[in-house]
Protein backbone atom coordinates (compact mmCIF):
# COMPACT_ATOMS: atom_id res chain seq x y z
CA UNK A 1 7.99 51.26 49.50
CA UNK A 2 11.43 51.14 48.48
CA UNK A 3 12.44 53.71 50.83
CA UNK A 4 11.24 51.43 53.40
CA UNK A 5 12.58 48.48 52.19
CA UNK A 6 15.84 49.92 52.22
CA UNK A 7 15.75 51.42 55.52
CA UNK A 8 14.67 47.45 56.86
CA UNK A 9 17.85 46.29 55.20
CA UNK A 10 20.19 48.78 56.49
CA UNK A 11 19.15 49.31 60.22
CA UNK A 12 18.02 45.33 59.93
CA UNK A 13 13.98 46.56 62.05
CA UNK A 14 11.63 44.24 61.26
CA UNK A 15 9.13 46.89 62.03
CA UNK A 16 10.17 48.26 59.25
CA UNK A 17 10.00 45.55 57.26
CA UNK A 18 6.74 43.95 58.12
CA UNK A 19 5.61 47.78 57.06
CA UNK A 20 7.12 46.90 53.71
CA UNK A 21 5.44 43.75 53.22
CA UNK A 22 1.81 45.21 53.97
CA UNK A 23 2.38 48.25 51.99
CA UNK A 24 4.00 45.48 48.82
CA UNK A 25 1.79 42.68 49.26
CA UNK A 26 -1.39 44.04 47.78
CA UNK A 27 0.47 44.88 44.79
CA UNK A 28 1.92 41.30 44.71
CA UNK A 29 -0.98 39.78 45.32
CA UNK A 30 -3.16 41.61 42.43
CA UNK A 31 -0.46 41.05 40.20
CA UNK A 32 -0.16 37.24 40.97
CA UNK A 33 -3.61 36.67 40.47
CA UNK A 34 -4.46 38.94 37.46
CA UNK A 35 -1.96 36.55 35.67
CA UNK A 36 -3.05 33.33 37.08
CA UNK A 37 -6.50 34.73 35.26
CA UNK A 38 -4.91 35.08 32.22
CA UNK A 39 -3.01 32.16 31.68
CA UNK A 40 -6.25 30.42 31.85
CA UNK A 41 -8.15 32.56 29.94
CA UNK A 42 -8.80 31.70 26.19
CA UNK A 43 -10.36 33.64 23.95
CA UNK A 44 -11.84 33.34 20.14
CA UNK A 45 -13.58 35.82 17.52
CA UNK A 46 -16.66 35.03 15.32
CA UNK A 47 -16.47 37.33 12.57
CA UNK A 48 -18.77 37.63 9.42
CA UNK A 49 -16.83 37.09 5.68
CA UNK A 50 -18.22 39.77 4.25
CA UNK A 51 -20.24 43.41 5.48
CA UNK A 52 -21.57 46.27 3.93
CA UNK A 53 -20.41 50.06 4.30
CA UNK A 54 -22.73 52.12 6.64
CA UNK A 55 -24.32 48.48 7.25
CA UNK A 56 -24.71 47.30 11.16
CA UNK A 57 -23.22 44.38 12.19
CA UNK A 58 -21.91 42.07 15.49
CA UNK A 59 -18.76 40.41 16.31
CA UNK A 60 -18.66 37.50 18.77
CA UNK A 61 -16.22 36.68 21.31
CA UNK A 62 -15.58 34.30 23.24
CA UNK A 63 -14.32 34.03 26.68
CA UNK A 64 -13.31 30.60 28.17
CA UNK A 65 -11.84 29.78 31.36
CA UNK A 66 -9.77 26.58 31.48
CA UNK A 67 -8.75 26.93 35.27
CA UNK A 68 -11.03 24.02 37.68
CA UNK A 69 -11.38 25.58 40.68
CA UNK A 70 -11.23 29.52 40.19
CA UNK A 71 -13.25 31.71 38.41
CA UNK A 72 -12.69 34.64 35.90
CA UNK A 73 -13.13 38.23 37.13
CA UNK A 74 -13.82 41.91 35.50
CA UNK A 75 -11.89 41.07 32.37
CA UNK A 76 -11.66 43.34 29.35
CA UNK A 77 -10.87 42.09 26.00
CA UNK A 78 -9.70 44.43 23.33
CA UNK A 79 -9.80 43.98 19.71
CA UNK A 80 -8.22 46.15 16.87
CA UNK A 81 -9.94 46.65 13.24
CA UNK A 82 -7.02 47.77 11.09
CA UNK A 83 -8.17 49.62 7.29
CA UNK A 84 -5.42 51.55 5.46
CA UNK A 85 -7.83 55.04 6.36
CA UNK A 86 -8.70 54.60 9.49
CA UNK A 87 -7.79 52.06 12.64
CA UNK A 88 -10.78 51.58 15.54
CA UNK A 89 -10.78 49.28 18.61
CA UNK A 90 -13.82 47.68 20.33
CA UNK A 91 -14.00 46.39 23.87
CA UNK A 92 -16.55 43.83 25.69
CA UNK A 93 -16.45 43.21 29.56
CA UNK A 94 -17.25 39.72 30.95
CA UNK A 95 -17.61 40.56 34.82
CA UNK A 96 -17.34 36.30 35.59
CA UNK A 97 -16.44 33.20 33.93
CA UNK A 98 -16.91 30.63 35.94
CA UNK A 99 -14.12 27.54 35.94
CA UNK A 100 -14.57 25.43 33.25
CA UNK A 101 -17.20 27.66 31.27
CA UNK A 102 -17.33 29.78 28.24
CA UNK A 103 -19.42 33.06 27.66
CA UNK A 104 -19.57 35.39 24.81
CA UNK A 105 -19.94 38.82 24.36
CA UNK A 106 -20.96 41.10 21.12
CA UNK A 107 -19.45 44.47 20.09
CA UNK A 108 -21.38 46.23 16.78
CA UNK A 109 -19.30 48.03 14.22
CA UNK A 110 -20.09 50.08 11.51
CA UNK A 111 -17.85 50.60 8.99
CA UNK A 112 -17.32 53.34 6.59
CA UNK A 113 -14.29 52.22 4.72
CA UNK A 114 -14.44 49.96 1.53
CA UNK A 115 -12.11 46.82 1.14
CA UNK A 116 -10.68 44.81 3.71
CA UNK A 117 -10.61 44.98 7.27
CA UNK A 118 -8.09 43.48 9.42
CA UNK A 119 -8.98 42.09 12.78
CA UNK A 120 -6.66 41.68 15.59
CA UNK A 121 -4.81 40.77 17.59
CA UNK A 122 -6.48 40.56 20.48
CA UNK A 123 -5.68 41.78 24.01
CA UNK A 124 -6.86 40.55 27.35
CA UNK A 125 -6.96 42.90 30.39
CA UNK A 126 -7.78 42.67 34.14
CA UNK A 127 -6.94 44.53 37.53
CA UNK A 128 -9.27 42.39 39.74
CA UNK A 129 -9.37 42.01 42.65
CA UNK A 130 -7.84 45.27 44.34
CA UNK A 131 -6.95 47.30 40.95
CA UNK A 132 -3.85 48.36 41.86
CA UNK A 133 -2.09 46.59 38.98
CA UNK A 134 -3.17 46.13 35.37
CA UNK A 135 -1.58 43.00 33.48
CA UNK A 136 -2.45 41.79 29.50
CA UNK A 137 -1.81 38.85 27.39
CA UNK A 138 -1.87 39.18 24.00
CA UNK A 139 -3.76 36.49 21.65
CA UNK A 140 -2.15 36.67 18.01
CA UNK A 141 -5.54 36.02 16.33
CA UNK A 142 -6.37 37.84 12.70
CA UNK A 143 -9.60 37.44 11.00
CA UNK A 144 -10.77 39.75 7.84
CA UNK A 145 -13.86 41.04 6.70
CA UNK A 146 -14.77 42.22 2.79
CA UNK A 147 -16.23 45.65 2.92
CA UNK A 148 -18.55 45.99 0.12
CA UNK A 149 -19.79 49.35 -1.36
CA UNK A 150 -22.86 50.38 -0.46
CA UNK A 151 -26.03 49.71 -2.41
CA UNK A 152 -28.68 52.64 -2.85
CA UNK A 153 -31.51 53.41 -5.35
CA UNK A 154 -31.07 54.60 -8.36
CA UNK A 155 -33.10 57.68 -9.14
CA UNK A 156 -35.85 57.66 -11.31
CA UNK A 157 -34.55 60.51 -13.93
CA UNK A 158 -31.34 58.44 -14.85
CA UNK A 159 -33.33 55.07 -14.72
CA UNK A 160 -35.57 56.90 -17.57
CA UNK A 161 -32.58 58.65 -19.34
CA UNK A 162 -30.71 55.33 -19.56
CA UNK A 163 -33.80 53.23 -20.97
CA UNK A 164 -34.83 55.76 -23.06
CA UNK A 165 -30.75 55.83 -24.73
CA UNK A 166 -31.51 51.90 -25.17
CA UNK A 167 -34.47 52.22 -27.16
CA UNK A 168 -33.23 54.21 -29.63
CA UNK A 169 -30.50 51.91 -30.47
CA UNK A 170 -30.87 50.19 -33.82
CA UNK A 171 -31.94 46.50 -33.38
CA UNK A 172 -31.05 44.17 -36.47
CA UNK A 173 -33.01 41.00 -34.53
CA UNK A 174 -35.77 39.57 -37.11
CA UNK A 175 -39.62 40.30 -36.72
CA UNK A 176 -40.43 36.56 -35.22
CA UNK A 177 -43.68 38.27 -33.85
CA UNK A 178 -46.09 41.12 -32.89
CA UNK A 179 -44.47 43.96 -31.38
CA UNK A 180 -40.95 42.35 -31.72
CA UNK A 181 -42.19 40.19 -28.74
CA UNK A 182 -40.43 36.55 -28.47
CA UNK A 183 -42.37 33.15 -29.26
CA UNK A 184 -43.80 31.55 -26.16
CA UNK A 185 -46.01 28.55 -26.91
CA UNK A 186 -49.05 27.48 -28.92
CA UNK A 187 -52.13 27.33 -27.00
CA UNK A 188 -56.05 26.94 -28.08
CA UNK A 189 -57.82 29.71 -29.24
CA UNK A 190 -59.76 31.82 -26.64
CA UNK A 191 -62.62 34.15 -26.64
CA UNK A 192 -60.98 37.78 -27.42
CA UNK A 193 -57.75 36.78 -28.39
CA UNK A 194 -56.13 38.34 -31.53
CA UNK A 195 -56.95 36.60 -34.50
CA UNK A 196 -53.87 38.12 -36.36
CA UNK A 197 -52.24 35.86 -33.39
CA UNK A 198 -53.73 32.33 -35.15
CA UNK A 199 -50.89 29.72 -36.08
CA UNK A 200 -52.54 28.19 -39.25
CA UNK A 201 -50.90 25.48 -39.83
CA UNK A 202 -50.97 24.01 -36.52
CA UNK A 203 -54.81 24.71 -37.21
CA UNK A 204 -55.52 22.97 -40.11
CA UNK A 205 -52.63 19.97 -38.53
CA UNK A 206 -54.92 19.71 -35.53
CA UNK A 207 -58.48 20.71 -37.37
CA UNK A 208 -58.81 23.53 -34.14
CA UNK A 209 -57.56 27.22 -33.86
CA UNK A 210 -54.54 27.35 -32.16
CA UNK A 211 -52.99 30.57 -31.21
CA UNK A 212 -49.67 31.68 -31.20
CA UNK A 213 -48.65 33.34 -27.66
CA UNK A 214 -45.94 35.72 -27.03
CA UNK A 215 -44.39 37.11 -23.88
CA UNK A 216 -43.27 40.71 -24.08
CA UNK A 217 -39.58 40.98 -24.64
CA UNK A 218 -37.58 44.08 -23.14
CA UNK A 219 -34.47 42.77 -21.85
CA UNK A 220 -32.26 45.04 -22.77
CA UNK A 221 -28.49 44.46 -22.40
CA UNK A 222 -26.33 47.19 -20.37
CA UNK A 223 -22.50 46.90 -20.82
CA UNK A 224 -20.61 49.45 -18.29
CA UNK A 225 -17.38 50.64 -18.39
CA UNK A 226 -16.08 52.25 -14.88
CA UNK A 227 -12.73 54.63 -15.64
CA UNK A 228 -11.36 55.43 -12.20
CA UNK A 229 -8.34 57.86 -12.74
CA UNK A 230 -6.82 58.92 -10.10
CA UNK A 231 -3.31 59.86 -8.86
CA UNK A 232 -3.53 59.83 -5.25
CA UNK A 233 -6.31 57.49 -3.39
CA UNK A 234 -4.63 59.17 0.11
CA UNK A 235 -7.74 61.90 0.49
CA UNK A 236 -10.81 62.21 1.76
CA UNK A 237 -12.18 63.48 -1.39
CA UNK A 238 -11.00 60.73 -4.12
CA UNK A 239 -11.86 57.82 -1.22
CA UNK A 240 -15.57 59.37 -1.75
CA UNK A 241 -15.96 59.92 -4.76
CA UNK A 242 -14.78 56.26 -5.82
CA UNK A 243 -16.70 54.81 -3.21
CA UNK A 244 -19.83 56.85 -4.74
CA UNK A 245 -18.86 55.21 -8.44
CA UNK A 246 -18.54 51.73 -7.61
CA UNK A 247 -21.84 51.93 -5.32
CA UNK A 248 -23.67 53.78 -8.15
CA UNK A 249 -22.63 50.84 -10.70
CA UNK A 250 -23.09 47.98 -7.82
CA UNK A 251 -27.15 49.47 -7.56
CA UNK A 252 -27.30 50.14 -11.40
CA UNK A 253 -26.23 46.53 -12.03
CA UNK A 254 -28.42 44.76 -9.84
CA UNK A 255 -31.68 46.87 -10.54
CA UNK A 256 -31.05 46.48 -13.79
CA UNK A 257 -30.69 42.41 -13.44
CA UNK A 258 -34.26 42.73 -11.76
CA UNK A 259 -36.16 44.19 -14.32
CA UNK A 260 -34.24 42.35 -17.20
CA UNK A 261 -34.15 39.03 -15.71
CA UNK A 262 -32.72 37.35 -19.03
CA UNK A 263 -30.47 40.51 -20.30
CA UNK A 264 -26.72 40.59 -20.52
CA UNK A 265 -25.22 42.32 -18.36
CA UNK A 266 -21.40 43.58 -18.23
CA UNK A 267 -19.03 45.09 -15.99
CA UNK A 268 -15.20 46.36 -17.04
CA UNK A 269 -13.26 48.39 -13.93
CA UNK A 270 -9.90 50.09 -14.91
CA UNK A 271 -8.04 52.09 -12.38
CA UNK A 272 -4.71 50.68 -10.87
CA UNK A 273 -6.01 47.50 -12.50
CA UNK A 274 -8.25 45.84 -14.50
CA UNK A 275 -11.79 43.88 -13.36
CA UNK A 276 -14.00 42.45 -15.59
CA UNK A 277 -17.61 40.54 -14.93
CA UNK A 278 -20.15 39.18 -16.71
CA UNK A 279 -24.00 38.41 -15.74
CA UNK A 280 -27.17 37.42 -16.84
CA UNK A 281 -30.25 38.82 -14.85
CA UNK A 282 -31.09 37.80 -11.27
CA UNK A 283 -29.08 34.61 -12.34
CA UNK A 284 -25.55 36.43 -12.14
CA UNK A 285 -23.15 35.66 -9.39
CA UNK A 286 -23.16 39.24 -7.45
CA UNK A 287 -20.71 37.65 -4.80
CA UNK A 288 -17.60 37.59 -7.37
CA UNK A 289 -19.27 41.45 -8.63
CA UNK A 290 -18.83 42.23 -5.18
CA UNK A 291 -15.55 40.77 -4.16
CA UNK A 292 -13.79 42.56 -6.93
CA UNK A 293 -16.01 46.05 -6.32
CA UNK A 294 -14.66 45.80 -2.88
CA UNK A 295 -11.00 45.65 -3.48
CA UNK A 296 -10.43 47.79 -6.67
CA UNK A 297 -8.28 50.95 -6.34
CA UNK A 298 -7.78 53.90 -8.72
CA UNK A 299 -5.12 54.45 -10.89
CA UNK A 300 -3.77 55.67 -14.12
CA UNK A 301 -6.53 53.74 -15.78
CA UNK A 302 -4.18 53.05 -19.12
CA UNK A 303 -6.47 50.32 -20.68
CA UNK A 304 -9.01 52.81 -20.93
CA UNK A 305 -8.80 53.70 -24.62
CA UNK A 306 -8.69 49.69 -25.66
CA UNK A 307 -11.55 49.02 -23.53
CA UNK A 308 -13.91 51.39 -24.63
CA UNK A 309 -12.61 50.70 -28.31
CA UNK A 310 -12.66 46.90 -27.85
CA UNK A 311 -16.46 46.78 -26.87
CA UNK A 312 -17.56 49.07 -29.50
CA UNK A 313 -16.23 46.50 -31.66
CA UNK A 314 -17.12 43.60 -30.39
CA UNK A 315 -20.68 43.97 -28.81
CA UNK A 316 -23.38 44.00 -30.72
CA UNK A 317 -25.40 47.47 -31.53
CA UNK A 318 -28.42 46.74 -29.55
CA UNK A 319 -26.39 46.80 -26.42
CA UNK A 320 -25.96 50.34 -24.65
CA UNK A 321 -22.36 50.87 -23.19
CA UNK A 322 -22.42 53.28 -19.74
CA UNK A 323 -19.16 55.05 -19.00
CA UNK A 324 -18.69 56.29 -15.71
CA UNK A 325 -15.96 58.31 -15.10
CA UNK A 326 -14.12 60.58 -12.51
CA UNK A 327 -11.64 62.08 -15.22
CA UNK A 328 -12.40 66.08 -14.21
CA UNK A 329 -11.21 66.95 -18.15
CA UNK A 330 -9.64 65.53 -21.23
CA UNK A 331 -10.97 62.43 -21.56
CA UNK A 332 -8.73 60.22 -24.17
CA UNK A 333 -11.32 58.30 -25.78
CA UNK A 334 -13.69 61.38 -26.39
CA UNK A 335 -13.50 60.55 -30.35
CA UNK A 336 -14.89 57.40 -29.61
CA UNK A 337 -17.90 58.05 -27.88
CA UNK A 338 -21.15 57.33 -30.46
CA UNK A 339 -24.87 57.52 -30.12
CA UNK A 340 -24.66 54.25 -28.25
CA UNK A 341 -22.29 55.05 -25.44
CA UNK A 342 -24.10 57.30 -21.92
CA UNK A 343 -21.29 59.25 -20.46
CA UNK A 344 -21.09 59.97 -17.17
CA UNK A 345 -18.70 62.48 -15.29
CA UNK A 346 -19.03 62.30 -11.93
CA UNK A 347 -17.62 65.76 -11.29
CA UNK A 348 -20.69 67.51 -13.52
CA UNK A 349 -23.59 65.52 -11.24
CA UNK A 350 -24.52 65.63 -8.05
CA UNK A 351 -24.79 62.35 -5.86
CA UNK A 352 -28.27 62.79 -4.91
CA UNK A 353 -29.34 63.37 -8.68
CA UNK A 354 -28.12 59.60 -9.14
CA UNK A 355 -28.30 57.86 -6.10
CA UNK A 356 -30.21 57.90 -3.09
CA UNK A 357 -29.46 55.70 0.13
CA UNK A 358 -31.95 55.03 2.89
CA UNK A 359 -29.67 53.18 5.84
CA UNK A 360 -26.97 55.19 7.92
CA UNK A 361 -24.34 57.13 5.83
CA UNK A 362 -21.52 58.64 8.27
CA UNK A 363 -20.31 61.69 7.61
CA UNK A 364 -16.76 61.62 8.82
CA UNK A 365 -14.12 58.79 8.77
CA UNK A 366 -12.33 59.47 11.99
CA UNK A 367 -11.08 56.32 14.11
CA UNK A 368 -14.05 55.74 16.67
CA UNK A 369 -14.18 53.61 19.40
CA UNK A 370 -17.09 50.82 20.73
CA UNK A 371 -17.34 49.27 24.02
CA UNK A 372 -19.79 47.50 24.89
């Protein structure tokens, strides 16, 4: 074409030159109309808060076309998903938006990293109508999305080993009633209940047996203390085996709140910094247990010693203290450790003796790429 074009302008054929303009138009024309396209194009993103790792999920966007007489054609739009291990990009094709219209389209991610997730920007793509020339505008749009670790099942063995550590802790609570059971109400006297049971002197008050009821008591409070050391937090091997230690005390926590619906529950983190959370059964915020699960690094882990020392100390003996570590040796508060205290090193189990997980787990973190 240029060769052409300069041959029109130097021998001044306009045989020459009308071969110019029918070899140059096309590409004018494509180009002028790919960016009429997206100058009216508009697009948005519909993002959830807050996802799971290995969990399924959908992001919405949303196409509109501002022009009034002309519609959209065979546009692409592109969006990045930006995680300090790993960047992906997901596409979704609208073949036609008509003028004055909006459609949406879905791409599903799946996410193996844990914290948060940039989104965007977003870039919009078309070559219509001949596809000879490719032009892209560029929205400046950023959403994120909270990773959370992933939640699994504790295994039965440790579920056993850890309640069976509890109950041999010395309690110092009163005998209020049978079987260390807590007071419930007074009710009449039935047929074949316990006559030990009878509250006398609501008897003889009311001139009627009346029966003292109890509810059986085994709420047992679970402090855990989570000692991420680590140096480097760059390989594959650390990101794993954190990931593994926060979702093994995410699932311990809330099975635990299940089955001990009114028992303390408490959660101290030390690695590059310091999270602490407290809970109370099913009736404990997870969403703030969550939030700071999601975000919390490794790290020299200096509080360690004071923690561990600090809760011996100030929680009360009936409470059983969990400390999950990924120290590989020496650990500094080894002369603390009592009767009372579980340790667990995660480099002397395996991850299926603890935890099992029944959704998707994938088994490499390269960058991938969706289109749908």
């Amino acid at each position: 074409i240029i060769v052409l074009f300069t041959g029109a302008m130097l021998t001044k054929q306009n045989t020459l030159l009308l071969v110019f303009a029918l070899m140059a138009g096309p590409f004018v024309i494509n180009g002028w109309m790919t960016f009429g396209m997206l100058q009216a194009a508009r697009v948005r993103r519909k993002v959830p808060v807050r996802a799971m790792q290995g969990e399924l999920f959908s992001v919405e966007i949303t196409l509109r076309n501002s022009r009034p007489w002309f519609a959209l054609w065979m546009m692409t739009v592109t969006d990045e998903i930006v995680h300090e291990t790993e960047t992906l990009s997901a596409s979704v094709l609208f073949s036609r938006v008509s003028s004055r219209t909006t459609q949406s389209g879905q791409y599903q991610l799946r996410l193996s990293g844990r914290g948060r997730y940039v989104l965007g920007p977003i870039r919009a793509a078309s070559r219509f109508p001949l596809g000879l020339v490719e032009r892209s505008r560029v929205f400046a749009t950023t959403s994120e999305i909270l990773i959370y670790p992933r939640i699994g099942r504790v295994s039965q063995s440790w579920r056993q080993r850890l309640g069976g550590a509890t109950e041999l802790n010395s309690r110092k609570s009163p005998n209020l009633g049978l079987f260390q059971d807590d007071f419930n109400q007074l009710r009449e006297f039935r047929s074949g209940d316990n006559p030990r049971a009878i509250h006398w002197r609501s008897t003889a008050r009311r001139g009627q047996l009346i029966l003292r009821e109890f509810h059986q008591n085994r709420e047992h409070t679970l402090a855990i203390i989570v000692d991420l050391f680590g140096e480097s937090f760059h390989t594959v091997m650390t990101r794993e085996q954190v990931d593994f230690a926060l979702s093994f005390v995410a699932s311990l926590l809330i099975e635990r709140g299940r089955e001990c619906r009114d028992g303390y529950l408490s959660l101290t983190a030390v690695g590059e910094s310091r999270f602490d959370w407290e809970g109370q059964g099913t009736s404990s915020s997870l969403e703030s247990l969550f939030d700071g699960l999601a975000l919390f690094q490794p790290g020299p882990a200096t509080e360690a010693v004071e923690v561990v020392r600090t809760k011996l100390q100030q929680l009360p003996t009936t409470t059983q203290i969990l400390i999950v570590t990924t120290r590989k040796a020496g650990l500094p508060y080894q002369n603390l450790l009592t009767s009372r205290v579980e340790l667990l090193n995660l480099n002397d189990v395996r991850e299926d003796d603890l935890l099992t997980f029944e959704d998707y787990r994938p088994a490499t973190r390269s960058p991938r790429s969706v289109e749908v």
